[in-house]
N, C-alpha and C. Protein backbone atom coordinates (compact mmCIF):
# COMPACT_ATOMS: atom_id res chain seq x y z
N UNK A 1 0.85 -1.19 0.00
CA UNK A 1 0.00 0.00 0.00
C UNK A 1 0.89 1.24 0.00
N UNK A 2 0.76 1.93 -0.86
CA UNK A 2 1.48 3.40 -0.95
C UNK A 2 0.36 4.15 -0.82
N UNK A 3 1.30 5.97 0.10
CA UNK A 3 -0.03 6.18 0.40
C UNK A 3 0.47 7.50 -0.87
N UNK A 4 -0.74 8.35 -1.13
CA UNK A 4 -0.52 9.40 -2.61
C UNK A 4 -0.02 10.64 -1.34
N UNK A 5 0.86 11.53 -1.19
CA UNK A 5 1.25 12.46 -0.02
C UNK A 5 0.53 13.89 -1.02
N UNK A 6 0.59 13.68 -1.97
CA UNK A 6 0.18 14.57 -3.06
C UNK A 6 -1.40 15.23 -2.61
N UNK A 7 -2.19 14.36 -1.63
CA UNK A 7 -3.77 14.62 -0.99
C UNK A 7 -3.19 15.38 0.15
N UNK A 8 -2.18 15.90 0.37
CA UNK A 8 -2.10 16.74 1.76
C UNK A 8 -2.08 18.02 1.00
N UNK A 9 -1.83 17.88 -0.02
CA UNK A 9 -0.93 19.64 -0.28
C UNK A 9 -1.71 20.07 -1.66
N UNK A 10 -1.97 18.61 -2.88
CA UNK A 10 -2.66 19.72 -4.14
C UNK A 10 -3.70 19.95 -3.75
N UNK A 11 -4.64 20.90 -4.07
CA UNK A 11 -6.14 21.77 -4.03
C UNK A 11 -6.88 20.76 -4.61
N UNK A 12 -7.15 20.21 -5.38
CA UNK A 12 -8.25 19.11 -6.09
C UNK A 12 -7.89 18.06 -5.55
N UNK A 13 -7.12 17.48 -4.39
CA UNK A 13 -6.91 16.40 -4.03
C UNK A 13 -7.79 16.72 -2.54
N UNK A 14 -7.56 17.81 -1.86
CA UNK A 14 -8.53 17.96 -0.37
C UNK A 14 -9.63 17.71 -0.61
N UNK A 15 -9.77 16.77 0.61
CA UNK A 15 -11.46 16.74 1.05
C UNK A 15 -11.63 17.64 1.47
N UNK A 16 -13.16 18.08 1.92
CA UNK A 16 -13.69 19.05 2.32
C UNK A 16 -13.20 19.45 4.16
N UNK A 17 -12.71 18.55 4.84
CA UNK A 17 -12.49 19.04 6.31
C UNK A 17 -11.10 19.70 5.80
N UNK A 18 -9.98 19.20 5.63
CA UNK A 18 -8.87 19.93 4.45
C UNK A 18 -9.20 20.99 4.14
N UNK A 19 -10.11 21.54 3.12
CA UNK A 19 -10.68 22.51 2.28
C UNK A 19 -11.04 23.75 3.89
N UNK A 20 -11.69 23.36 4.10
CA UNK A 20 -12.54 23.88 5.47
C UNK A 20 -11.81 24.70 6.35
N UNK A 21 -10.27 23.91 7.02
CA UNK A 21 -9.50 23.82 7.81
C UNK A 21 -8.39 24.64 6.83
N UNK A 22 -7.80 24.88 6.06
CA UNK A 22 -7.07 25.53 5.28
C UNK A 22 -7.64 27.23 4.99
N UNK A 23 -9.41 27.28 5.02
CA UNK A 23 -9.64 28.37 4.12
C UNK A 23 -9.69 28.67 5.95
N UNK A 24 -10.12 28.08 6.78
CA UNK A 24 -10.23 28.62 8.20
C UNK A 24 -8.95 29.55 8.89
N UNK A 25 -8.04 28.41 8.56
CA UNK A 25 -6.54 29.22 8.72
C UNK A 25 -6.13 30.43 7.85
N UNK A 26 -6.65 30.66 7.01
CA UNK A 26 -6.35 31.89 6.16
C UNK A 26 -6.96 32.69 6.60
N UNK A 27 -8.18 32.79 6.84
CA UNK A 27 -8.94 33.42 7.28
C UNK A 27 -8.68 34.17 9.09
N UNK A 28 -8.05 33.07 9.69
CA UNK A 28 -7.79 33.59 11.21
C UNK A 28 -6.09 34.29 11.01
N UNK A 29 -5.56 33.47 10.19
CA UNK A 29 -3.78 34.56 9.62
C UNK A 29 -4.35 35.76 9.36
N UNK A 30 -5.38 36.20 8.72
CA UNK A 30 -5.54 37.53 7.99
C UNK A 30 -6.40 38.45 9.00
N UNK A 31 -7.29 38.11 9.73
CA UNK A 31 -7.68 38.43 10.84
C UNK A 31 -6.76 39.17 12.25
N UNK A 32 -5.99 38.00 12.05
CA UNK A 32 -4.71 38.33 13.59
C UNK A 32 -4.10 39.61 13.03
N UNK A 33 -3.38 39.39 11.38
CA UNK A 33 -2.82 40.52 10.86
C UNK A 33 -3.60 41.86 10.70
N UNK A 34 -4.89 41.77 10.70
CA UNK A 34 -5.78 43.33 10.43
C UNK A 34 -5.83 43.50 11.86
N UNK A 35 -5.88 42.78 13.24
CA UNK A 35 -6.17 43.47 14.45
C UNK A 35 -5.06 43.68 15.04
N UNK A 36 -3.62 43.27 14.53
CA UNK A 36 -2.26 43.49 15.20
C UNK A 36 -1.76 44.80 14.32
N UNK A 37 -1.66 45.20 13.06
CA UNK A 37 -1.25 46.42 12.16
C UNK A 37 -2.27 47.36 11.55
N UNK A 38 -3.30 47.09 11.58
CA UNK A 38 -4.35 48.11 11.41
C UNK A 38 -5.36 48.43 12.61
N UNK A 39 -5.81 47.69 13.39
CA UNK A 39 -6.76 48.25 13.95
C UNK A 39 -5.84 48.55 15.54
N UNK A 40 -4.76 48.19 15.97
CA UNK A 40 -4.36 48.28 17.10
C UNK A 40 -5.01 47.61 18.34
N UNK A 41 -5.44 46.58 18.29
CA UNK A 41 -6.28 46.23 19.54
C UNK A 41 -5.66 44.81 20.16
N UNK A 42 -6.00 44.40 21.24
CA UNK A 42 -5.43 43.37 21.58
C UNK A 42 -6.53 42.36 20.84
N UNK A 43 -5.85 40.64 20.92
CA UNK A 43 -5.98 39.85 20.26
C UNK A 43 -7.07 39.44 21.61
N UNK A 44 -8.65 38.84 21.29
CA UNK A 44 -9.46 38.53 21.99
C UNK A 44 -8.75 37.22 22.79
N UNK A 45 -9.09 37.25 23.80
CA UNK A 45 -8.37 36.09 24.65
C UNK A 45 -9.02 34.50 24.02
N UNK A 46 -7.89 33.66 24.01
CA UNK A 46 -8.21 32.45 23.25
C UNK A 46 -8.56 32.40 21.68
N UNK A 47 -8.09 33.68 21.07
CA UNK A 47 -7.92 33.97 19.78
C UNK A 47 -6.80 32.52 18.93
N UNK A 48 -5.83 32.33 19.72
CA UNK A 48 -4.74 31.48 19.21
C UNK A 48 -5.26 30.12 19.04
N UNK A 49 -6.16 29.61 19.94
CA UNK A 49 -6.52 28.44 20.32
C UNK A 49 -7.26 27.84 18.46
N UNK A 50 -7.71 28.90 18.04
CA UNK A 50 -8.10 29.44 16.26
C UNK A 50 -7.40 28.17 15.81
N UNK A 51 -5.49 28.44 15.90
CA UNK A 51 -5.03 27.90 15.21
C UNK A 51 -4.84 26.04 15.54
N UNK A 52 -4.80 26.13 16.50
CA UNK A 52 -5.20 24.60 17.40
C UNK A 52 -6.21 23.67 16.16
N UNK A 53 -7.04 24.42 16.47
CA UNK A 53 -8.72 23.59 16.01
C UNK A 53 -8.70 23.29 14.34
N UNK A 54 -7.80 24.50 13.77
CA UNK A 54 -7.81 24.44 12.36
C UNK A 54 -6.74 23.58 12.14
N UNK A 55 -5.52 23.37 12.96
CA UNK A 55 -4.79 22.69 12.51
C UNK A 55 -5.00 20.79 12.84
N UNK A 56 -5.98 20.85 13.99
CA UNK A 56 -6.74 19.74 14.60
C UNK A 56 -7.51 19.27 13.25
N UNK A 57 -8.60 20.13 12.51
CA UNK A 57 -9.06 19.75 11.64
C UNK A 57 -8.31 19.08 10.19
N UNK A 58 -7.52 20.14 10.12
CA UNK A 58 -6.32 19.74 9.02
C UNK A 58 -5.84 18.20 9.10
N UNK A 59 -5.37 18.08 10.26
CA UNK A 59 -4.91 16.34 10.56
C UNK A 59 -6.00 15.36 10.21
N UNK A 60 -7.43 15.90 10.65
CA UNK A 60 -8.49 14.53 10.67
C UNK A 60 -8.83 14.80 9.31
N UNK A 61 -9.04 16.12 8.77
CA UNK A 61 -9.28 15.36 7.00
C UNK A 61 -7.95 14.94 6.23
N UNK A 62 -6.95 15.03 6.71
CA UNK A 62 -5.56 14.01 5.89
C UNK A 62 -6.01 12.55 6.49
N UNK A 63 -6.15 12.41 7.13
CA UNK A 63 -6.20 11.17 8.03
C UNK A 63 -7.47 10.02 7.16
N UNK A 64 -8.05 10.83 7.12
CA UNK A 64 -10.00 10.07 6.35
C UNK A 64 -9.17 10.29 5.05
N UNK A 65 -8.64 11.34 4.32
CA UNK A 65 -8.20 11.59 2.92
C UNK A 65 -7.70 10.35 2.48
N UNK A 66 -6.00 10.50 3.56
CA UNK A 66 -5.02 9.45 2.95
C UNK A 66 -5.56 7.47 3.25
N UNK A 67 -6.71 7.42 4.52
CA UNK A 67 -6.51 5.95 4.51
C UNK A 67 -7.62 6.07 4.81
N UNK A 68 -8.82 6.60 3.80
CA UNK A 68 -10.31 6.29 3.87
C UNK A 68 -10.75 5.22 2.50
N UNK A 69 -11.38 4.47 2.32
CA UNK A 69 -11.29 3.55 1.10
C UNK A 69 -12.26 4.58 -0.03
N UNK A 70 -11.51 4.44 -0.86
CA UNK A 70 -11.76 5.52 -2.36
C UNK A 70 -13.02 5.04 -2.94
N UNK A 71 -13.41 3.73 -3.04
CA UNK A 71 -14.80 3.00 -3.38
C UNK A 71 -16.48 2.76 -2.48
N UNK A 72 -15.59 3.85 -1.38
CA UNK A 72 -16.89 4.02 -0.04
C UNK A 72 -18.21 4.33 -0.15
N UNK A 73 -19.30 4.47 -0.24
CA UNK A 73 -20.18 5.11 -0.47
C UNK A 73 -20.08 6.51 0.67
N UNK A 74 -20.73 7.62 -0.27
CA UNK A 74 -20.53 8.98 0.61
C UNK A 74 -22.05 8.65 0.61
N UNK A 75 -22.35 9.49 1.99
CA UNK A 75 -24.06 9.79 2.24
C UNK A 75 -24.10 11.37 2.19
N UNK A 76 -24.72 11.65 1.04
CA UNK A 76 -25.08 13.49 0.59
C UNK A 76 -26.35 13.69 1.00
């Protein structure tokens, strides 16, 4: 069994918790950066914890990505 490493990193290879967890982290990077150089304010307490959960998520959709069976039925 080889696993494809290529599902961690190209864009058409993420599942959606991946997808989710990636646009989440961009979203809290660009956030931290508008309230640390533009708006001057402190960072809401447990602001960081942001990156925890997104990077928590990141792991469990590689995880289902790389060793979920490709012939599964999805329920939509």
């Amino acid at each position: 069994m080889s696993l494809d490493l290529s599902k961690l990193y190209r864009p058409s290879a993420l599942n959606s918790f991946q997808f989710i967890a990636l646009t989440g982290l961009l979203m809290s990077a660009g956030a931290h950066l508008i309230l640390h150089y533009f708006v001057s304010r402190p960072l809401p307490s447990g602001f960081n914890w942001l990156y925890a959960c997104w990077t928590g998520l990141y792991i469990i959709g590689s995880l289902i990505n790389l060793f979920g069976k490709p012939d599964e039925d999805h329920h939509h």
